[in-house]
Structure formats: structure tokens, C-alpha cells
C-alpha atoms as a PDB file:
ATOM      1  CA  UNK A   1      25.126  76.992 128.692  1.00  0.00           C
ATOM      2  CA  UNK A   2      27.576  74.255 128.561  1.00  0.00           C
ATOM      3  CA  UNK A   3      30.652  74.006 126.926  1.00  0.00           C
ATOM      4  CA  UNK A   4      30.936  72.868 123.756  1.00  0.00           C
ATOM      5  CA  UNK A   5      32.883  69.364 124.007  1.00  0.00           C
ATOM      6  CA  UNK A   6      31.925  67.515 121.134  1.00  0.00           C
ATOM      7  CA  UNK A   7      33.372  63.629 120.094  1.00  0.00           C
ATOM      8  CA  UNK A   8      35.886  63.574 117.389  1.00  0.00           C
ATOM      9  CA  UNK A   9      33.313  60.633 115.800  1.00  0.00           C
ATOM     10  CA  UNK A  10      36.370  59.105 113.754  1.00  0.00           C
ATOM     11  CA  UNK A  11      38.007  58.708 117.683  1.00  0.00           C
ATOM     12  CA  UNK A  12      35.310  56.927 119.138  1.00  0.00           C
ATOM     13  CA  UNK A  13      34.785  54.396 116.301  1.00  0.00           C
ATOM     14  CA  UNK A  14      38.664  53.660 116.724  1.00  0.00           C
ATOM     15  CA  UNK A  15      38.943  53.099 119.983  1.00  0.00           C
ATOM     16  CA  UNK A  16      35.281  52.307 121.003  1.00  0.00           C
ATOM     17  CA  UNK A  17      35.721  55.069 123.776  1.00  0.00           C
ATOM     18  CA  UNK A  18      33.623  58.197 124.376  1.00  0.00           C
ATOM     19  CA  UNK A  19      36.061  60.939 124.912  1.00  0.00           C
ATOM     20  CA  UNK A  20      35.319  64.371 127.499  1.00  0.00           C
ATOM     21  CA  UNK A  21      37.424  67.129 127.883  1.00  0.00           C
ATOM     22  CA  UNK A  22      40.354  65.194 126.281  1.00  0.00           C
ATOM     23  CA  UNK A  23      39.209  61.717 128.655  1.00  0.00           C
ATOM     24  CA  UNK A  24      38.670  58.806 127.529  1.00  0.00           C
ATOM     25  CA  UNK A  25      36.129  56.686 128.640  1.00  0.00           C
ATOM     26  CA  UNK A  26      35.974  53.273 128.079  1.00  0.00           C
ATOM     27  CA  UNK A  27      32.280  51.741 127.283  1.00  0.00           C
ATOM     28  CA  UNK A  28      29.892  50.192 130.292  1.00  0.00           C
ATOM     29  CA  UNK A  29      26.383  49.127 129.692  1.00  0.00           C
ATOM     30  CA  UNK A  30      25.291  50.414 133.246  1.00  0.00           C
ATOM     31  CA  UNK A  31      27.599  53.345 133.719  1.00  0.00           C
ATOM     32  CA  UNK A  32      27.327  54.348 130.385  1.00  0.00           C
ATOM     33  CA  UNK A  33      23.811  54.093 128.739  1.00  0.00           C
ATOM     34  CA  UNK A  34      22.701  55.741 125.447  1.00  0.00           C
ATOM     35  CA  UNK A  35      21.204  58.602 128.019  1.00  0.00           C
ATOM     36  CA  UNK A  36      24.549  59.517 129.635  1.00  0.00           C
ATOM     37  CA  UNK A  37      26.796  59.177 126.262  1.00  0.00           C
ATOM     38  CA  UNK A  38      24.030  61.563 124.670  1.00  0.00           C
ATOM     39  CA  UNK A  39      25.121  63.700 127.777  1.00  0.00           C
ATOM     40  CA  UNK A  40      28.639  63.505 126.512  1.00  0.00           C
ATOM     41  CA  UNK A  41      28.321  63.977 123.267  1.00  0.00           C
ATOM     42  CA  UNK A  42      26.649  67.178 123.732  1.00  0.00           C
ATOM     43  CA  UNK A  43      28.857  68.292 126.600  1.00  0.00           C
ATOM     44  CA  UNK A  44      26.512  67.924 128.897  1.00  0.00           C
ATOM     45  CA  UNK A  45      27.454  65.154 131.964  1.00  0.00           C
ATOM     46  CA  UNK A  46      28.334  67.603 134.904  1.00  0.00           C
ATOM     47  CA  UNK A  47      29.111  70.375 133.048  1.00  0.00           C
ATOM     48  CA  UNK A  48      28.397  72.959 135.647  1.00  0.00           C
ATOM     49  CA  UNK A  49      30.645  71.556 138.385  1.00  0.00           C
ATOM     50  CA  UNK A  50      33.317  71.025 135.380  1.00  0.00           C
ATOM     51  CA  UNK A  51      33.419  74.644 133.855  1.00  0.00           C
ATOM     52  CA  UNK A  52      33.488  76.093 138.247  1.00  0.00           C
ATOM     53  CA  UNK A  53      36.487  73.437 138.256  1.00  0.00           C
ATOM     54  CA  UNK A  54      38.091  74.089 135.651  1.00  0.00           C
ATOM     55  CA  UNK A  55      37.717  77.949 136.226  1.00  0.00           C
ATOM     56  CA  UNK A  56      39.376  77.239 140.074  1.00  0.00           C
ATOM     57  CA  UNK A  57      41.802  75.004 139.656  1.00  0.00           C
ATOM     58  CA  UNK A  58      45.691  75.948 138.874  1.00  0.00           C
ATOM     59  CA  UNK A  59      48.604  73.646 137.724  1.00  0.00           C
ATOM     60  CA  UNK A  60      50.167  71.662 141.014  1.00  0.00           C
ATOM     61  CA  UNK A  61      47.184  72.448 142.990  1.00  0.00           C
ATOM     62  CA  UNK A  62      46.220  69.433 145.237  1.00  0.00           C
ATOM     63  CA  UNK A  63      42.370  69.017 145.341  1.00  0.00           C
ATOM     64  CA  UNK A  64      39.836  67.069 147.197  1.00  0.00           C
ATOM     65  CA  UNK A  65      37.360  65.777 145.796  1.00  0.00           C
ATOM     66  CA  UNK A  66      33.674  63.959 147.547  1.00  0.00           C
ATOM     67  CA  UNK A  67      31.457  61.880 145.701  1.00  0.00           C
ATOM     68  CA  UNK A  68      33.879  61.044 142.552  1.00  0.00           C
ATOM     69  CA  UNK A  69      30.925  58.799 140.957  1.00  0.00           C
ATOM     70  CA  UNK A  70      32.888  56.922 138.029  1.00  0.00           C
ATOM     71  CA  UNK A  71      35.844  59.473 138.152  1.00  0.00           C
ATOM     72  CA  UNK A  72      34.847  61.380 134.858  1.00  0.00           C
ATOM     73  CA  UNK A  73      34.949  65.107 136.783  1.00  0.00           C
ATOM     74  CA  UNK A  74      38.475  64.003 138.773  1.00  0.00           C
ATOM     75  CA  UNK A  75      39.522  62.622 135.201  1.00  0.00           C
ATOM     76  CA  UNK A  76      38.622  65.867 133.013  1.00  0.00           C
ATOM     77  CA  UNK A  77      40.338  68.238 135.927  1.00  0.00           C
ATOM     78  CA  UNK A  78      43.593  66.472 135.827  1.00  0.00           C
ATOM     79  CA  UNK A  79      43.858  66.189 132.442  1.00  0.00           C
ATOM     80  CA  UNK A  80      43.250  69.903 131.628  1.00  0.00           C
ATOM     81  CA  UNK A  81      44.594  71.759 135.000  1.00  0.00           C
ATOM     82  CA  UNK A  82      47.654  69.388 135.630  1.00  0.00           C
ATOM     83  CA  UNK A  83      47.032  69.198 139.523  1.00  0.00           C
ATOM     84  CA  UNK A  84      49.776  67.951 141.505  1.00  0.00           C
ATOM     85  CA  UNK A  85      47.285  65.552 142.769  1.00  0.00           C
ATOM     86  CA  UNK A  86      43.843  64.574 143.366  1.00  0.00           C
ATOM     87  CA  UNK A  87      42.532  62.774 146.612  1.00  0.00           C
ATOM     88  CA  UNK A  88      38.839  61.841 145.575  1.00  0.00           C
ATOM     89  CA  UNK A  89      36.480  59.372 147.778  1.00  0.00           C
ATOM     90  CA  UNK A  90      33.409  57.837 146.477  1.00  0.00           C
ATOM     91  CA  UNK A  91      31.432  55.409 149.288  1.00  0.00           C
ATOM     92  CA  UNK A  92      29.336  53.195 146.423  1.00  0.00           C
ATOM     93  CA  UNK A  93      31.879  50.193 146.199  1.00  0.00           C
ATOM     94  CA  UNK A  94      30.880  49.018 142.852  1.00  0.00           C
ATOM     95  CA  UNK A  95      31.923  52.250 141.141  1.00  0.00           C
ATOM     96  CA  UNK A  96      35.504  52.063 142.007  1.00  0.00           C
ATOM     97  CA  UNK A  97      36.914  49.056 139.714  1.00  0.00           C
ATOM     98  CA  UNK A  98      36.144  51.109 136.349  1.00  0.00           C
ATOM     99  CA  UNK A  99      37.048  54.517 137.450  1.00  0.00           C
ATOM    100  CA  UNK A 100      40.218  53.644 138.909  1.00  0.00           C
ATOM    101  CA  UNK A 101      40.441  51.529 135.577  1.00  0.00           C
ATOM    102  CA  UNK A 102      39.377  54.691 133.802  1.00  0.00           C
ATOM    103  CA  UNK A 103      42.155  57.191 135.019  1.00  0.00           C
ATOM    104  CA  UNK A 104      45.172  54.396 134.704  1.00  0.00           C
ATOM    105  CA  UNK A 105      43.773  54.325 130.910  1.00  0.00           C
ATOM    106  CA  UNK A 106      44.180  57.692 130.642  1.00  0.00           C
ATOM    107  CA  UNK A 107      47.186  58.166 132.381  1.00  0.00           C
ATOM    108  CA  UNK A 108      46.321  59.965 135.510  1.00  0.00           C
ATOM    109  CA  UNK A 109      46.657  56.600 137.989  1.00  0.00           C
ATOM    110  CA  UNK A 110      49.363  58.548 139.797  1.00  0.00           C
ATOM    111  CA  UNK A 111      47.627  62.201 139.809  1.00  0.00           C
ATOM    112  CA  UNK A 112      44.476  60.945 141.305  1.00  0.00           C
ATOM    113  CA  UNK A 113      43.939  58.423 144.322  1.00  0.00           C
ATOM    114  CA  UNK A 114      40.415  57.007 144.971  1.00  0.00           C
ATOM    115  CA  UNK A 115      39.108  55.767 148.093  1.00  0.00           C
ATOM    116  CA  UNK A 116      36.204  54.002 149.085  1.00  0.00           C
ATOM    117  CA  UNK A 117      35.127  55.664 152.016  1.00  0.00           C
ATOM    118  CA  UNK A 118      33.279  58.645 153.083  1.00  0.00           C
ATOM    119  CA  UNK A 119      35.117  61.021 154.522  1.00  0.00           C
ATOM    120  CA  UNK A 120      33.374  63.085 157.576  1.00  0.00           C
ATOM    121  CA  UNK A 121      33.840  66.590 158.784  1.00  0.00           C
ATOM    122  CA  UNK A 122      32.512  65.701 162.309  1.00  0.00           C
ATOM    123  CA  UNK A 123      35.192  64.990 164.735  1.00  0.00           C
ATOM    124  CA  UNK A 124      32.743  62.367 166.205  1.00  0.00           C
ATOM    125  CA  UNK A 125      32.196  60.824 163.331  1.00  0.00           C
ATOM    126  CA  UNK A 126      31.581  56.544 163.345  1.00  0.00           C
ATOM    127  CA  UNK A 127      33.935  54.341 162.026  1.00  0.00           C
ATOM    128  CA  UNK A 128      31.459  53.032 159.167  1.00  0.00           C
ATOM    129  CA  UNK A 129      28.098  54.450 158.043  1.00  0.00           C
ATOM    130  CA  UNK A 130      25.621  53.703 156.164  1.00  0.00           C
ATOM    131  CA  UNK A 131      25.394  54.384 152.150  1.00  0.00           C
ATOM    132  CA  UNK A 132      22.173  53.650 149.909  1.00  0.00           C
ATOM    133  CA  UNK A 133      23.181  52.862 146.511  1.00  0.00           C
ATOM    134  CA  UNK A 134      20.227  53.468 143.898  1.00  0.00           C
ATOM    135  CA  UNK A 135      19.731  51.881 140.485  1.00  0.00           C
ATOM    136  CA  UNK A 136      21.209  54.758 138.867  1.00  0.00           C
ATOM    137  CA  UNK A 137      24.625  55.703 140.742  1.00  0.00           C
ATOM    138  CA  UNK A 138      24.076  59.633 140.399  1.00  0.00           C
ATOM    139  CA  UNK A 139      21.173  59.351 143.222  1.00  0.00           C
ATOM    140  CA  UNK A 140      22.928  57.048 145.405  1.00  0.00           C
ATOM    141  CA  UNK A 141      23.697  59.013 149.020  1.00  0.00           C
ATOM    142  CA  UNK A 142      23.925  58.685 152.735  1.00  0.00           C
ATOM    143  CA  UNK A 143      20.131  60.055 152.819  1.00  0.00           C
ATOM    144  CA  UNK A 144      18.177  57.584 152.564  1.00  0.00           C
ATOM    145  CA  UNK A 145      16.071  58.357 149.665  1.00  0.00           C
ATOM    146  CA  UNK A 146      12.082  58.773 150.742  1.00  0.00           C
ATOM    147  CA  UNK A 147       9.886  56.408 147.720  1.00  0.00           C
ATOM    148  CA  UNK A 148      12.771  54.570 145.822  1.00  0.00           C
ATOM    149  CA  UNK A 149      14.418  51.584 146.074  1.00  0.00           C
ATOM    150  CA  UNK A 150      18.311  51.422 146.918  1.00  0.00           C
ATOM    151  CA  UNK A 151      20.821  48.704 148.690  1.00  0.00           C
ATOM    152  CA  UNK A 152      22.132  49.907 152.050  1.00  0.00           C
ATOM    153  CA  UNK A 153      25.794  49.275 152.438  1.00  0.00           C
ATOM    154  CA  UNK A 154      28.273  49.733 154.871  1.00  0.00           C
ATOM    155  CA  UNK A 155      30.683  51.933 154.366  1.00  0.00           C
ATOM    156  CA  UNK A 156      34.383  52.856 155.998  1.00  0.00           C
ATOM    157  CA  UNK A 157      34.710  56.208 156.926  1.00  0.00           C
ATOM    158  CA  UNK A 158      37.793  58.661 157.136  1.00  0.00           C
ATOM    159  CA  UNK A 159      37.782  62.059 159.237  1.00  0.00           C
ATOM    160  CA  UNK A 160      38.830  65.313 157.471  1.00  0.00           C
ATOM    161  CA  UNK A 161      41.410  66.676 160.467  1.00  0.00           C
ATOM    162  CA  UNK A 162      43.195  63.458 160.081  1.00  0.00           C
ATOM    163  CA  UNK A 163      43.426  63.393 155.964  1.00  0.00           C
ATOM    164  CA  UNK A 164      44.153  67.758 155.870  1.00  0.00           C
ATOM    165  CA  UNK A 165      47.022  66.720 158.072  1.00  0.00           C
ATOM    166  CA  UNK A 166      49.322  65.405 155.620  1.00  0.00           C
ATOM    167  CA  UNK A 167      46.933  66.235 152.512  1.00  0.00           C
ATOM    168  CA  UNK A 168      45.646  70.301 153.101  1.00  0.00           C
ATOM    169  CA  UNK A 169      43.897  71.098 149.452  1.00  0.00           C
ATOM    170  CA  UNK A 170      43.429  74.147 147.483  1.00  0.00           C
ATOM    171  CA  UNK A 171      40.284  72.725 146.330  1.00  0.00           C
ATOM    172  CA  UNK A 172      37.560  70.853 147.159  1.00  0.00           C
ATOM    173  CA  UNK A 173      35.163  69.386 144.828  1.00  0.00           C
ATOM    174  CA  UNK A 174      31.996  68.488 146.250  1.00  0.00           C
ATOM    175  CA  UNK A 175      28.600  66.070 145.144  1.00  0.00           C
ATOM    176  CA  UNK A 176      27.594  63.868 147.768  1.00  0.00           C
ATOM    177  CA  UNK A 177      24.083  64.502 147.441  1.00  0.00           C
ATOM    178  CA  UNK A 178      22.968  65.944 150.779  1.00  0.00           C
ATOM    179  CA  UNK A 179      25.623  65.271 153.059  1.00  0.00           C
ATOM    180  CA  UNK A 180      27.105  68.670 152.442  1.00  0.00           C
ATOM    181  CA  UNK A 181      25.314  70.268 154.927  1.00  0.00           C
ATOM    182  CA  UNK A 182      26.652  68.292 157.929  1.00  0.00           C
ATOM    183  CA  UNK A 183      30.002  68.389 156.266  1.00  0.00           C
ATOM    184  CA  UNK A 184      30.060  72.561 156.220  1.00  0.00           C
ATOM    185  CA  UNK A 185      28.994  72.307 159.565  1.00  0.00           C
ATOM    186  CA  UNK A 186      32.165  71.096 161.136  1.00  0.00           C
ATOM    187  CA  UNK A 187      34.811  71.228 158.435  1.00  0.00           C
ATOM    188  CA  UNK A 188      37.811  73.769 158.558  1.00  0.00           C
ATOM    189  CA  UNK A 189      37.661  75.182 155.483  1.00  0.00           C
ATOM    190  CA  UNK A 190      40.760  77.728 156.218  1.00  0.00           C
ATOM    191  CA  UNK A 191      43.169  76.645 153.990  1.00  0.00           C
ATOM    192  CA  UNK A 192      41.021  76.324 150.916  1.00  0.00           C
ATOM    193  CA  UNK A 193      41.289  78.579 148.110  1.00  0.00           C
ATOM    194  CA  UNK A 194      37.901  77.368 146.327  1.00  0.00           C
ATOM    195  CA  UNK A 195      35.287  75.066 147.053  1.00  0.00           C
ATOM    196  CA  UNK A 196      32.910  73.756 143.969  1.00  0.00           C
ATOM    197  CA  UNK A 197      29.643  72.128 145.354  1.00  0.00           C
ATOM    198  CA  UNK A 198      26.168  71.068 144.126  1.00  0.00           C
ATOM    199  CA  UNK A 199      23.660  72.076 146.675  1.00  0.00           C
ATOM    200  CA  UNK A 200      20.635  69.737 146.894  1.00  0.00           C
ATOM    201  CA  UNK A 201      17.569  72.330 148.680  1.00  0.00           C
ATOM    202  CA  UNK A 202      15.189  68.873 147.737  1.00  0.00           C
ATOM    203  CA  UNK A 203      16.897  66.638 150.484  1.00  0.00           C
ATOM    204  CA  UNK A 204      17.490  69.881 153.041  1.00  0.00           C
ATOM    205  CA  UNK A 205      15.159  72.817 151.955  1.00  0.00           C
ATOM    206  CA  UNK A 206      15.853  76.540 151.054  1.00  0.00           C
ATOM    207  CA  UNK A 207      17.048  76.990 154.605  1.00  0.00           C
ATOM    208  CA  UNK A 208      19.650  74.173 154.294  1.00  0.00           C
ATOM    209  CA  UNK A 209      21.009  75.502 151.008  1.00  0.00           C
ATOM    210  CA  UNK A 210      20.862  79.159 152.480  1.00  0.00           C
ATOM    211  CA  UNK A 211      23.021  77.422 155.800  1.00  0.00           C
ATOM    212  CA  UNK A 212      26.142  76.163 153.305  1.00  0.00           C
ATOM    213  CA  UNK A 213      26.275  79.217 151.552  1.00  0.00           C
ATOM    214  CA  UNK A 214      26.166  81.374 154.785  1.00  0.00           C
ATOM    215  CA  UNK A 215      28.961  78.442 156.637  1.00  0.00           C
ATOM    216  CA  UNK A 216      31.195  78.994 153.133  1.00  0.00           C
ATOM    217  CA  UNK A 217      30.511  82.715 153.149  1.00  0.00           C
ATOM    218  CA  UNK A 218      31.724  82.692 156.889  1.00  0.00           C
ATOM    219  CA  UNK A 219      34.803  80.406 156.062  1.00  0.00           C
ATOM    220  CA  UNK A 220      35.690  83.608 153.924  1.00  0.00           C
ATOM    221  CA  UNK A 221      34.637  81.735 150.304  1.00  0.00           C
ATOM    222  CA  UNK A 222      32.331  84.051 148.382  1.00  0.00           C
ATOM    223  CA  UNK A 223      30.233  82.751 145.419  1.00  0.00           C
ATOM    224  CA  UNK A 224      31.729  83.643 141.971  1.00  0.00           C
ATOM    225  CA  UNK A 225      28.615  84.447 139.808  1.00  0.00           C
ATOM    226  CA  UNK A 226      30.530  84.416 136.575  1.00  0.00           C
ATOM    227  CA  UNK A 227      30.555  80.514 136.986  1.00  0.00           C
ATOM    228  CA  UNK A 228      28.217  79.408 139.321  1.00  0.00           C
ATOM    229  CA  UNK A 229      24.871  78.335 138.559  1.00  0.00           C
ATOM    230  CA  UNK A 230      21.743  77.781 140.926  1.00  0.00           C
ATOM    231  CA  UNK A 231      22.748  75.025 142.950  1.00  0.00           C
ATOM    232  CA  UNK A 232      25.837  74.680 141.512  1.00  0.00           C
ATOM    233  CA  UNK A 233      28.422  77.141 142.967  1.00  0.00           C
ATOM    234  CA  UNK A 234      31.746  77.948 142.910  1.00  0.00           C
ATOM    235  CA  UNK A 235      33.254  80.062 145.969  1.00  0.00           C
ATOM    236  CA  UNK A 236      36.647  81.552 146.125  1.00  0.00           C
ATOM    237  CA  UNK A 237      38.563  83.560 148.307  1.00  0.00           C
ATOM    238  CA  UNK A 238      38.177  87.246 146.919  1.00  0.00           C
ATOM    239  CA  UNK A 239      42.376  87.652 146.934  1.00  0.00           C
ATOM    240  CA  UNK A 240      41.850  83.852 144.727  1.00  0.00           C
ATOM    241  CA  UNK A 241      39.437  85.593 142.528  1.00  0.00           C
ATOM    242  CA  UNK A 242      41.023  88.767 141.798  1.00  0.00           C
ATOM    243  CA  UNK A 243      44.028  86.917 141.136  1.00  0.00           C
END
């Protein structure tokens, strides 16, 4: 179940902002319809990769975060787990304005730094790709997505062996819907302490999820049932969860 996180109502009608975890979040017809702020209000928007963040994450950590969306998770982790800093990417351009607006409203515009790129385990990896953007932001991915609509765009990318040499995390967060299959496959994961991901089986099958378990399991990150869920998981390092 999620954690409780309801809106101090006398807040909101002050400010005219939703607040999560202590964030506040300014108001946006399209990034913030009645469905989503019902999600809020109840504690609900990405609760399972908050509560395995939350869980992992220790005061100056630095953590890495892929697929940032409009910045809520990054937001909610560095207000409550006082990272020294957050390095977050998110490919869909028009997301960045108000999440980057979001965290200097709150505060955190020197904790957490947002790129628009993708960043890319491969060492081969292209200088751009390819990103489909959906109607609803929360689908949007480099698969292109088989029946529905979406806006290809081009997008830069960035290679993880040249950001993890002067930025190595603790922590990765991870939602990039799909894509973190071929980023397990080449990544070095060695220096991370925990790794939160949602798994997607529906773009890559059983045997895809069953392949980034067994590539984190062999990069010495084991899944931590007390806060994982289904297909989302949090993996430590057993000497990071016994201590």
C-alpha cells in the first residue's frame, strides 16, 4: 500500500499548489489533470519507486536519476533524504521548463540538475536518438509504442562512462519505459550501492524482465523484498542492506 501523504487542504487553497512529500507543485492543466492530483492527494503518483527511494537513499548521497518526467520523484527525494546532489535526465523536451521551474520553487535548483538528453550505457551509442513523446508524458519512450499515436523527436544523447567519470552515484533511479534492458546490458553498475527501477515485461516480455534482474543480480544488487513491488524493485548491495 502506499504511503499515506495527504494535502494539508488549507495549503493548497493558499498557495494554489498541490504539495507531495513536503513538494510543492505548482498547477498545469496538462501535467497536472484532475486524474494525476487525485493521484496526489491520495499518495498515490509513483509511490512505489518513491517509498524504494526513499528507503535507499542517505543524506549527501549523489544519485542518478533516468526518465525524471516533471521532476516530482527527484523533487520528493531531495527534499526528504538531503542528497548531496541529483543528476536526473529526461529526453521529452517539453517537460523540462516546469520541472526545472518546479525544483527552483522549492528550493532544490542547486541539489538537482536536469538534462535533456538520454543518457546511454552502450559505449557505441549515437550522438542523438530518437524519442516518441505520447499525449500523456508517462508513456512517452524510445520504443516506439505499437497502436498509439506519439511525436518522434530527436534527442541528444550522453554516454554513462563519460558522466560516472566525474559524477559516480550511489543511486540510480530508473523509469525510462523499456530502455532499461539495453541500459543493464552494458552499464557498470560497480560503484552503485542501490538501483530503483520499474521493469516494463509489456514492451520486453517475462524473459526481458527476468534478463535485468539476473544483469543487477550479477552486478552484485539483490532485490530487497521489504520494498519492492512486482515490477517495481529496489536492489541493494547486501553489506548496503544490512547496514
Amino acid at each position: 500500500m502506499p504511503p499515506s501523504d495527504k494535502i494539508d487542504a488549507a495549503d493548497r487553497a493558499a498557495s494554489g499548489d498541490l504539495v507531495y512529500h513536503g513538494v510543492r507543485l505548482p498547477p498545469h492543466p496538462q501535467y497536472l489533470p484532475e486524474r494525476r492530483i487525485e493521484r496526489i492527494r491520495n499518495g498515490r503518483y509513483e509511490w512505489q519507486e518513491i517509498a524504494g527511494a526513499l528507503h535507499a537513499v542517505r543524506p549527501g548521497d549523489r544519485v542518478l536519476e533516468l526518465g525524471a518526467g516533471i521532476g516530482i520523484v527527484g523533487a520528493v527525494i531531495a527534499k526528504n533524504r538531503a542528497p548531496a546532489r541529483i543528476l536526473s535526465y529526461e529526453a521529452n523536451p517539453a517537460l523540462i521548463g516546469y520541472a526545472r521551474a518546479m525544483h527552483r520553487a522549492n528550493g532544490l535548483g542547486e541539489v538537482i540538475e536536469l538534462r535533456n538528453a538520454v543518457l546511454m550505457s552502450d559505449p557505441d551509442a549515437p550522438a542523438t536518438t530518437d524519442f516518441h513523446v505520447h499525449a500523456s508524458f508517462l508513456g512517452s519512450s524510445l520504443i516506439a509504442p505499437a497502436g498509439r499515436r506519439s511525436t518522434r523527436v530527436a534527442v541528444a544523447v550522453e554516454r554513462l562512462a563519460e558522466v560516472t567519470a566525474d559524477f559516480t552515484p550511489e543511486v540510480m533511479v530508473i523509469d525510462i519505459e523499456g530502455g532499461e534492458l539495453a541500459f543493464f546490458r552494458h552499464a557498470d553498475l560497480s560503484a552503485v550501492r542501490a538501483i530503483i527501477v520499474e521493469l516494463h515485461p509489456k514492451v520486453y516480455g517475462q524473459d526481458g524482465m527476468a534478463e535485468c534482474l539476473a544483469l543487477l543480480e550479477a552486478a552484485g544488487l539483490s532485490r530487497d523484498a521489504a520494498v519492492s513491488q512486482p515490477t517495481v524493485v529496489t536492489c541493494l548491495r547486501p553489506a548496503a542492506a544490512a547496514g
